[in-house]
C-alpha atoms as a PDB file:
ATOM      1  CA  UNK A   1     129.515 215.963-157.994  1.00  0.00           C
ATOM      2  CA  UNK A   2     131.348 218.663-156.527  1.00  0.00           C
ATOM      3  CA  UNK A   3     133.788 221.138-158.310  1.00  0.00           C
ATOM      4  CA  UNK A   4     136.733 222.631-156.767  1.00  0.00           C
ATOM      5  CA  UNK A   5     137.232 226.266-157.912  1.00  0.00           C
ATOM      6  CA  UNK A   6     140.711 227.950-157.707  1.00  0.00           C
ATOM      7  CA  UNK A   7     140.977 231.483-157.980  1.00  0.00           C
ATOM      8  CA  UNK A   8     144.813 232.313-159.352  1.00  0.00           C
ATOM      9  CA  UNK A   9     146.836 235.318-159.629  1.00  0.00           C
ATOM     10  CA  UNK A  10     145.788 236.657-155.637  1.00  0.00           C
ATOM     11  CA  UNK A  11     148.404 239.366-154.604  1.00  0.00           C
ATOM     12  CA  UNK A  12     146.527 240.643-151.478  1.00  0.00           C
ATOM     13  CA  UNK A  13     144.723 239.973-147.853  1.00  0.00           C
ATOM     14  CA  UNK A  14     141.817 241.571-148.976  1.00  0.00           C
ATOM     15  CA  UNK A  15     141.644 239.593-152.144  1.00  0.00           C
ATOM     16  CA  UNK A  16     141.855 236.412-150.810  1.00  0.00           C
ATOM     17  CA  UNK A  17     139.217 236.822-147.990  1.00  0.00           C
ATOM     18  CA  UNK A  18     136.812 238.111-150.706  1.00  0.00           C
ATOM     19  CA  UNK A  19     137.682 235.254-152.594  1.00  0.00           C
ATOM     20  CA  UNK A  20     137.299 232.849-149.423  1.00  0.00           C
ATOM     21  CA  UNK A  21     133.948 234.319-148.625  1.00  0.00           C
ATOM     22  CA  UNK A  22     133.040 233.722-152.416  1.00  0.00           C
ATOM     23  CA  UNK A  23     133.582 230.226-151.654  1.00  0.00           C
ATOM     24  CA  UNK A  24     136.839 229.583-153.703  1.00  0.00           C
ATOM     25  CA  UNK A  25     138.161 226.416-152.648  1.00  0.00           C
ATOM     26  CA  UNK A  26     141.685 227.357-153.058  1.00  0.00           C
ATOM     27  CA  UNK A  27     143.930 230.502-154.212  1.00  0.00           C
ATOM     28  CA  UNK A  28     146.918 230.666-156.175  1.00  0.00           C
ATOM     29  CA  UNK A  29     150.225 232.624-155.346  1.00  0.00           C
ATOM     30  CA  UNK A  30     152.086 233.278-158.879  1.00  0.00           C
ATOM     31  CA  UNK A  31     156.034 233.494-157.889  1.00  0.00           C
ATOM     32  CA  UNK A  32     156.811 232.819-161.775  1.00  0.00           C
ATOM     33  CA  UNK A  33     157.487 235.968-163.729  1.00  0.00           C
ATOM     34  CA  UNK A  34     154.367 237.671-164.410  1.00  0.00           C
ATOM     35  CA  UNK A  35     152.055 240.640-163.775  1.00  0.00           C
ATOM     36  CA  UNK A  36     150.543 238.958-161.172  1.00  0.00           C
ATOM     37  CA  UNK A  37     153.590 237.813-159.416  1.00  0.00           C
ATOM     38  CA  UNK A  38     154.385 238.186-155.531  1.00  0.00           C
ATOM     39  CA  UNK A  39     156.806 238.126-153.431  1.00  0.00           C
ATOM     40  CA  UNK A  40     156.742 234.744-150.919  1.00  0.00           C
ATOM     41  CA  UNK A  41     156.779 237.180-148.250  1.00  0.00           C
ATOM     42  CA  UNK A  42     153.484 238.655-149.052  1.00  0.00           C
ATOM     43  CA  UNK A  43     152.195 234.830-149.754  1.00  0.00           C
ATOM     44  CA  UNK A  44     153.100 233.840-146.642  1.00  0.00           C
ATOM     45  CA  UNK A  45     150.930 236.902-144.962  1.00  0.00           C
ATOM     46  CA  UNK A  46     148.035 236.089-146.847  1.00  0.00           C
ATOM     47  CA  UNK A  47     148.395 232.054-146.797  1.00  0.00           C
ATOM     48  CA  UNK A  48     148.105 233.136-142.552  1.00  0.00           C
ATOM     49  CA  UNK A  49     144.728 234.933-142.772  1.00  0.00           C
ATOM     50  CA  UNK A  50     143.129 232.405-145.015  1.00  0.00           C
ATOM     51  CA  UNK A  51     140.124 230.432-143.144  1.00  0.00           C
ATOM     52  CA  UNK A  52     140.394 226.575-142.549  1.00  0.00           C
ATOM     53  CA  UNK A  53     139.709 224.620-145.735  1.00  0.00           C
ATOM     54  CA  UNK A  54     141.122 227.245-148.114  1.00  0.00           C
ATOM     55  CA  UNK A  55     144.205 225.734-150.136  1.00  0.00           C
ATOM     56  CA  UNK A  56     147.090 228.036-151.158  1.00  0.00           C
ATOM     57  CA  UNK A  57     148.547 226.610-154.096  1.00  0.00           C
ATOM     58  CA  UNK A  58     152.275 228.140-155.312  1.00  0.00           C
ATOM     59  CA  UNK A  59     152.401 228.592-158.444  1.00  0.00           C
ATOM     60  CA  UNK A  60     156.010 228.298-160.508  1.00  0.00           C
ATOM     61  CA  UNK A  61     157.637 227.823-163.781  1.00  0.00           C
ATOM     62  CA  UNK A  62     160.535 226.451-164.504  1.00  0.00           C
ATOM     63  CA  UNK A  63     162.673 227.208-161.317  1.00  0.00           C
ATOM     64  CA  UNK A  64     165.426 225.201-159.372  1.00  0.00           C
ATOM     65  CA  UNK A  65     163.924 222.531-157.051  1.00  0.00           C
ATOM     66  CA  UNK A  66     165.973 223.848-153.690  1.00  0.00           C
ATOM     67  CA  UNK A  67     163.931 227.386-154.603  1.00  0.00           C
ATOM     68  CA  UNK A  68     160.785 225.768-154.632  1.00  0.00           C
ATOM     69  CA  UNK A  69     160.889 223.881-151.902  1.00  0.00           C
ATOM     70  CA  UNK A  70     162.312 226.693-150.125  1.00  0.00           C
ATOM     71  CA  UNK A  71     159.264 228.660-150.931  1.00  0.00           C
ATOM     72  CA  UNK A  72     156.844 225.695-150.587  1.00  0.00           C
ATOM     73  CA  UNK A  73     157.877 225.955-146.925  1.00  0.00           C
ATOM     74  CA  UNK A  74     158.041 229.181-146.220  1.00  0.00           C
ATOM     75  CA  UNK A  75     155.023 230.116-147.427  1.00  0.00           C
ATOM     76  CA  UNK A  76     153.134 227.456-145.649  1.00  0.00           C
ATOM     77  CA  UNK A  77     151.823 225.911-148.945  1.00  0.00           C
ATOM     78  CA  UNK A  78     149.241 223.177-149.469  1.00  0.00           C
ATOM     79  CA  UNK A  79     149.803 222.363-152.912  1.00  0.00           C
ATOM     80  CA  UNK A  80     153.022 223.543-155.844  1.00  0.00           C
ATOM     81  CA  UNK A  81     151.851 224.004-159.119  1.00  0.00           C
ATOM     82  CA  UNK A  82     154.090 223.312-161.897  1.00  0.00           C
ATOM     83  CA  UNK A  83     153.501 225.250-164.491  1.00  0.00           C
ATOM     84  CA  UNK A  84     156.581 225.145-166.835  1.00  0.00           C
ATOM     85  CA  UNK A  85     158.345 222.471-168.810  1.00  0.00           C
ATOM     86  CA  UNK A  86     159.621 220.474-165.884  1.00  0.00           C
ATOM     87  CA  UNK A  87     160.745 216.653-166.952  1.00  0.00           C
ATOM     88  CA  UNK A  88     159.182 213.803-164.808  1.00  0.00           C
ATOM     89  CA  UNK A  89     162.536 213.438-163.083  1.00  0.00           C
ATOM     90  CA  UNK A  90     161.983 216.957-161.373  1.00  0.00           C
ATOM     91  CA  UNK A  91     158.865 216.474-160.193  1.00  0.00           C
ATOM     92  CA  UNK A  92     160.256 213.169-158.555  1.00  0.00           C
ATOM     93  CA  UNK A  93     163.021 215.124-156.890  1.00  0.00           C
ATOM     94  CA  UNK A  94     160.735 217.965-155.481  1.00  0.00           C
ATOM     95  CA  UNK A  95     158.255 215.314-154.242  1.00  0.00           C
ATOM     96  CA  UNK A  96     161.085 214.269-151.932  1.00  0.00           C
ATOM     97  CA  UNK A  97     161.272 217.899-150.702  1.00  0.00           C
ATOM     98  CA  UNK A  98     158.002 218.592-149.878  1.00  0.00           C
ATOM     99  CA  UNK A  99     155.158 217.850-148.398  1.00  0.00           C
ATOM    100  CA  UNK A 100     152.839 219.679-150.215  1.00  0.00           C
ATOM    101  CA  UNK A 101     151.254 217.977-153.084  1.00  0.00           C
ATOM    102  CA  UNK A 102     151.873 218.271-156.717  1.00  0.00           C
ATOM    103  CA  UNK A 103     149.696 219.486-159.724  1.00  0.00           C
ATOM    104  CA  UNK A 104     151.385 219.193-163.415  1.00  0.00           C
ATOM    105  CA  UNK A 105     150.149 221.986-166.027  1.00  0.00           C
ATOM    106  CA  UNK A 106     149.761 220.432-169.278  1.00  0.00           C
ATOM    107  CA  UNK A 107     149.780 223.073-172.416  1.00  0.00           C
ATOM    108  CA  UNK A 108     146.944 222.214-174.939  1.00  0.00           C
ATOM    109  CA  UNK A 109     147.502 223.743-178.327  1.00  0.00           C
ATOM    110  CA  UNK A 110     144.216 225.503-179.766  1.00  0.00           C
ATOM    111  CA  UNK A 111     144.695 222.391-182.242  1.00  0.00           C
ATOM    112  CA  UNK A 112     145.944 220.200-179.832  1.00  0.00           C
ATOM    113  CA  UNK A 113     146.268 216.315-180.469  1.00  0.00           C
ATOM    114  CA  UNK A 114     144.663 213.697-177.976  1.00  0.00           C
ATOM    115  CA  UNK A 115     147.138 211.019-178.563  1.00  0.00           C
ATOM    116  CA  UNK A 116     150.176 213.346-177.911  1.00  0.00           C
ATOM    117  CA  UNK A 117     148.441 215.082-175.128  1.00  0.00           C
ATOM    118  CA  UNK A 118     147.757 211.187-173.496  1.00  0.00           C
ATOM    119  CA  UNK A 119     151.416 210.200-173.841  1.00  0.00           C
ATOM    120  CA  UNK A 120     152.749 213.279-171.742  1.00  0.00           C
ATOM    121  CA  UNK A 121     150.288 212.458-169.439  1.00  0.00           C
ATOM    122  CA  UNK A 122     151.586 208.994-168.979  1.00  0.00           C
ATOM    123  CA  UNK A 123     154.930 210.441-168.374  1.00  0.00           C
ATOM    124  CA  UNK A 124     154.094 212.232-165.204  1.00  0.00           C
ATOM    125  CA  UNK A 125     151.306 210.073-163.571  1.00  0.00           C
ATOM    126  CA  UNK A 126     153.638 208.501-161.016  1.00  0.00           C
ATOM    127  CA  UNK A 127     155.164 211.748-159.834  1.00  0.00           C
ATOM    128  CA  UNK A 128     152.294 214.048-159.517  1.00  0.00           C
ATOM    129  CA  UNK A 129     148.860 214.146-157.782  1.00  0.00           C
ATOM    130  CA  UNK A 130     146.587 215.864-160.376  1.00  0.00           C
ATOM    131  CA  UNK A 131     147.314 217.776-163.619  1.00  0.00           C
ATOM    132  CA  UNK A 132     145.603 220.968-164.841  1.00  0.00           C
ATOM    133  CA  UNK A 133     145.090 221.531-168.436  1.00  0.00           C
ATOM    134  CA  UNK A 134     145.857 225.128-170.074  1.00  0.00           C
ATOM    135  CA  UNK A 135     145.615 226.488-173.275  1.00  0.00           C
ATOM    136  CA  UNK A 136     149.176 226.909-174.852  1.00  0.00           C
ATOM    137  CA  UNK A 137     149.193 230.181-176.269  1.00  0.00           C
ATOM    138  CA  UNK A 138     151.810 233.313-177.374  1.00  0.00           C
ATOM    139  CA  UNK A 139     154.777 230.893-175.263  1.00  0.00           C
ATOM    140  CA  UNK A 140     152.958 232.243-171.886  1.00  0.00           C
ATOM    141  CA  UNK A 141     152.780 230.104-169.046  1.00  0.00           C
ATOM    142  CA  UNK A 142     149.153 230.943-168.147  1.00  0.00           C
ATOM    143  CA  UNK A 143     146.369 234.040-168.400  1.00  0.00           C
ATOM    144  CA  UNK A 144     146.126 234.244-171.648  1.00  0.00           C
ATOM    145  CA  UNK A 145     142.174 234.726-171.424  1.00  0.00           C
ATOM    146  CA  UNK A 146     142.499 232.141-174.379  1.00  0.00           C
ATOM    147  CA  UNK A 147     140.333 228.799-174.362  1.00  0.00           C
ATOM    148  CA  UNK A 148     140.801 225.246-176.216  1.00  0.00           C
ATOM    149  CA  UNK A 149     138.935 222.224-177.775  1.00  0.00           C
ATOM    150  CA  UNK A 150     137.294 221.090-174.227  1.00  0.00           C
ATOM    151  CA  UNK A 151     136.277 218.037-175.988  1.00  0.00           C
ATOM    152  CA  UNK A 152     139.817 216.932-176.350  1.00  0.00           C
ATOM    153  CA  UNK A 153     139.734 216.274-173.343  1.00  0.00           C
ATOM    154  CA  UNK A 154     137.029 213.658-173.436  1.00  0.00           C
ATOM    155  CA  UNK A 155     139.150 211.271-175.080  1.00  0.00           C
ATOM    156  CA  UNK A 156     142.001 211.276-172.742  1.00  0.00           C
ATOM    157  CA  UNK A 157     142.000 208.441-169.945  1.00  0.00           C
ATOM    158  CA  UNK A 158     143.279 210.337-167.152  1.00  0.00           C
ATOM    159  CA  UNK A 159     143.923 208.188-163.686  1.00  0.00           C
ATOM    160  CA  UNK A 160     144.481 211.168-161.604  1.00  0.00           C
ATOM    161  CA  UNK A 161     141.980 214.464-160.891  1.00  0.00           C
ATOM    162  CA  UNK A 162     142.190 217.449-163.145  1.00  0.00           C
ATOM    163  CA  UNK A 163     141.405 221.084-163.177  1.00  0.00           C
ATOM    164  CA  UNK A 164     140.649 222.488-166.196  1.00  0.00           C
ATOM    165  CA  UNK A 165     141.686 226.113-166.879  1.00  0.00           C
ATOM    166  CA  UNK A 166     142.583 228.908-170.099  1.00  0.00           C
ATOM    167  CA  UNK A 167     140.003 231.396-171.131  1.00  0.00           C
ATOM    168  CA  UNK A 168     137.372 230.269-168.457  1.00  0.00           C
ATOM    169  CA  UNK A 169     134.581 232.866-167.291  1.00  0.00           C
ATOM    170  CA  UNK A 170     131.484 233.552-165.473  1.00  0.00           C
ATOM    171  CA  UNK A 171     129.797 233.055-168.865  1.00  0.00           C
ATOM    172  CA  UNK A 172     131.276 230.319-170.285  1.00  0.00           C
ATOM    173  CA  UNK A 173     132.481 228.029-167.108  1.00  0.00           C
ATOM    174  CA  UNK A 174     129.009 226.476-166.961  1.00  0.00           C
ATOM    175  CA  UNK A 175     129.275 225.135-170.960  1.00  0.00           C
ATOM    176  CA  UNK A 176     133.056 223.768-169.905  1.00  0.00           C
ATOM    177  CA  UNK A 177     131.812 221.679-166.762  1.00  0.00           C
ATOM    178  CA  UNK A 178     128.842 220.293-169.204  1.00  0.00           C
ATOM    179  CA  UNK A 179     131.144 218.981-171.363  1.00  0.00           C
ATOM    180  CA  UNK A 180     133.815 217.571-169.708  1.00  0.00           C
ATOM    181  CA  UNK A 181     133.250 217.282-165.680  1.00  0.00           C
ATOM    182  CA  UNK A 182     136.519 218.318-164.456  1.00  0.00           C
ATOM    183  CA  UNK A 183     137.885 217.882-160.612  1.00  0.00           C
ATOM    184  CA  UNK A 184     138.253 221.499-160.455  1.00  0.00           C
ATOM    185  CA  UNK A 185     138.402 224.841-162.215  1.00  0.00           C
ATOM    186  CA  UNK A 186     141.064 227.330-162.487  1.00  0.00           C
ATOM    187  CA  UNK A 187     140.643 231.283-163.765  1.00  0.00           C
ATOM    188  CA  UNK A 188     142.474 234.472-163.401  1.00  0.00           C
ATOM    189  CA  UNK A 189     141.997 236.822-166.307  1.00  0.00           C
ATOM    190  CA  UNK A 190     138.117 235.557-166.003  1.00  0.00           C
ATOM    191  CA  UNK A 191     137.638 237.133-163.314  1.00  0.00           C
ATOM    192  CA  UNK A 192     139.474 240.292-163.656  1.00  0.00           C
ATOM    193  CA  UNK A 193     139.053 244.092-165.049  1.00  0.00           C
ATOM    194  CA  UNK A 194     142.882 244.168-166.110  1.00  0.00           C
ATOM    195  CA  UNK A 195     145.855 241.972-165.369  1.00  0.00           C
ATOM    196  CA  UNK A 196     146.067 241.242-161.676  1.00  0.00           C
ATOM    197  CA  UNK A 197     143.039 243.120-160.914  1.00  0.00           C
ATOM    198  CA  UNK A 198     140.722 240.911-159.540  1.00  0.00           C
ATOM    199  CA  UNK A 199     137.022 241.841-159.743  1.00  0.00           C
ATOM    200  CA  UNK A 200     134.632 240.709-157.199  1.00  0.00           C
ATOM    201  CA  UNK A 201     131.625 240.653-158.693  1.00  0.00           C
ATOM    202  CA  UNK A 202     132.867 238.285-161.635  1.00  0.00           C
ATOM    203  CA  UNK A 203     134.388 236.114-158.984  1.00  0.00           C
ATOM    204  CA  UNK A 204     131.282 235.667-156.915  1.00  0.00           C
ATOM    205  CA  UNK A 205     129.685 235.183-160.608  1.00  0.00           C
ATOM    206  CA  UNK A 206     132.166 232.578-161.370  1.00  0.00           C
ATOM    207  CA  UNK A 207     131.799 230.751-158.269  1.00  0.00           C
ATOM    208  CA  UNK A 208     127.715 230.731-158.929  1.00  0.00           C
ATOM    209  CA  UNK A 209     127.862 229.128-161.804  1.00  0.00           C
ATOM    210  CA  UNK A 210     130.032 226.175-161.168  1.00  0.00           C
ATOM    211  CA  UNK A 211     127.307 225.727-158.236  1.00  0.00           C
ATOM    212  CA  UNK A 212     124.441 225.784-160.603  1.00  0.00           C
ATOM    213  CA  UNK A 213     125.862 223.518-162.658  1.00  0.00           C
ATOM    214  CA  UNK A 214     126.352 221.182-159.785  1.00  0.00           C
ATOM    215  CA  UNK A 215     122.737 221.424-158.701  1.00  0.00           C
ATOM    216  CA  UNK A 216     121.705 220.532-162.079  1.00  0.00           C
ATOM    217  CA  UNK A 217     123.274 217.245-162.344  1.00  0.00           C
ATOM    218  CA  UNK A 218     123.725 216.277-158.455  1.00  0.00           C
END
């Protein structure tokens, strides 16, 4: 079994080719409003430099559809990450616009219920290509450095792949993956010294131990 790893919050060339060498699997532009924001213009620089087989994934909350896709193309991006309270019907429409595929972020409460959590699922599984579970925390959209009940997660039935993300680390990644075996794994505040500082030790740490967990079980 092999884990995808995306690295989110990148604002910079040199970021993202530390993050490539790493062996990231993808990197994430943040357009919503945040402190790790940036401009498309500065995406689109970076999305140029990164080597083949490195996904840039756009991350947005809550914005008009025309904007995204706008963006989407502009910036050259492989995947559009959804990350507000978007309704099934927009993600239907913005399929239409883009190529690029489509990951829903689901907000888990720190108390979070499975049933509820496997109805909204249900809601978006014809629209979207994967989903990516985040702890719902202080009404942000993501960062938060704040982690759920991973085992919730077990008792979901979820047809498409998943990333799991909120609060994950270079310590505690490893622990995550044992329990629940996601597609993929998503950190920014992880793997950073302040907010939109990106640290490259605790990336390359990161990275290692989503790989050692995969040579324990493969």
């Amino acid at each position: 079994m092999r884990v995808r790893v995306k690295i989110c919050g990148i604002r910079d060339k040199k970021t993202a080719l530390e993050v490539s060498r790493a062996g990231a699997d993808a990197v994430g532009f943040v357009f919503a409003h945040s402190k790790r924001q940036v401009e498309p213009d500065v995406a689109r620089e970076i999305k140029a430099v990164l080597p083949p087989f490195v996904s840039a994934v756009g991350v947005v909350a809550d914005m008009d559809v025309e904007e995204v896709a706008q963006i989407a193309a502009y910036c050259n991006l492989d995947v559009i990450q959804l990350h507000g309270a978007e309704s099934p019907e927009y993600c239907a429409k913005l399929a239409q616009k883009i190529p690029a595929k489509i990951i829903k972020s689901i907000p888990v409460p720190v108390d979070g219920d499975a049933v509820e959590l496997q109805d909204r699922i249900a809601t978006y599984e014809a629209y979207v290509q994967a989903f990516l579970f985040d702890t719902a925390f202080g009404g942000v959209f993501g960062g938060s450095g704040r982690t759920f009940n991973w085992r919730l997660l077990k008792e979901l039935k979820i047809k498409k792949p998943w990333l799991l993300a909120g609060g994950l680390n270079p310590d505690n990644v490893g622990e995550a993956l044992r329990i629940v075996k996601p597609y993929g794994v998503d950190v920014s505040s992880g793997v950073e010294t302040a907010p939109g500082i990106k640290d490259y030790a605790r990336i390359e740490a990161f990275i290692q131990s989503v790989r050692r967990w995969e040579n324990e079980v493969n």
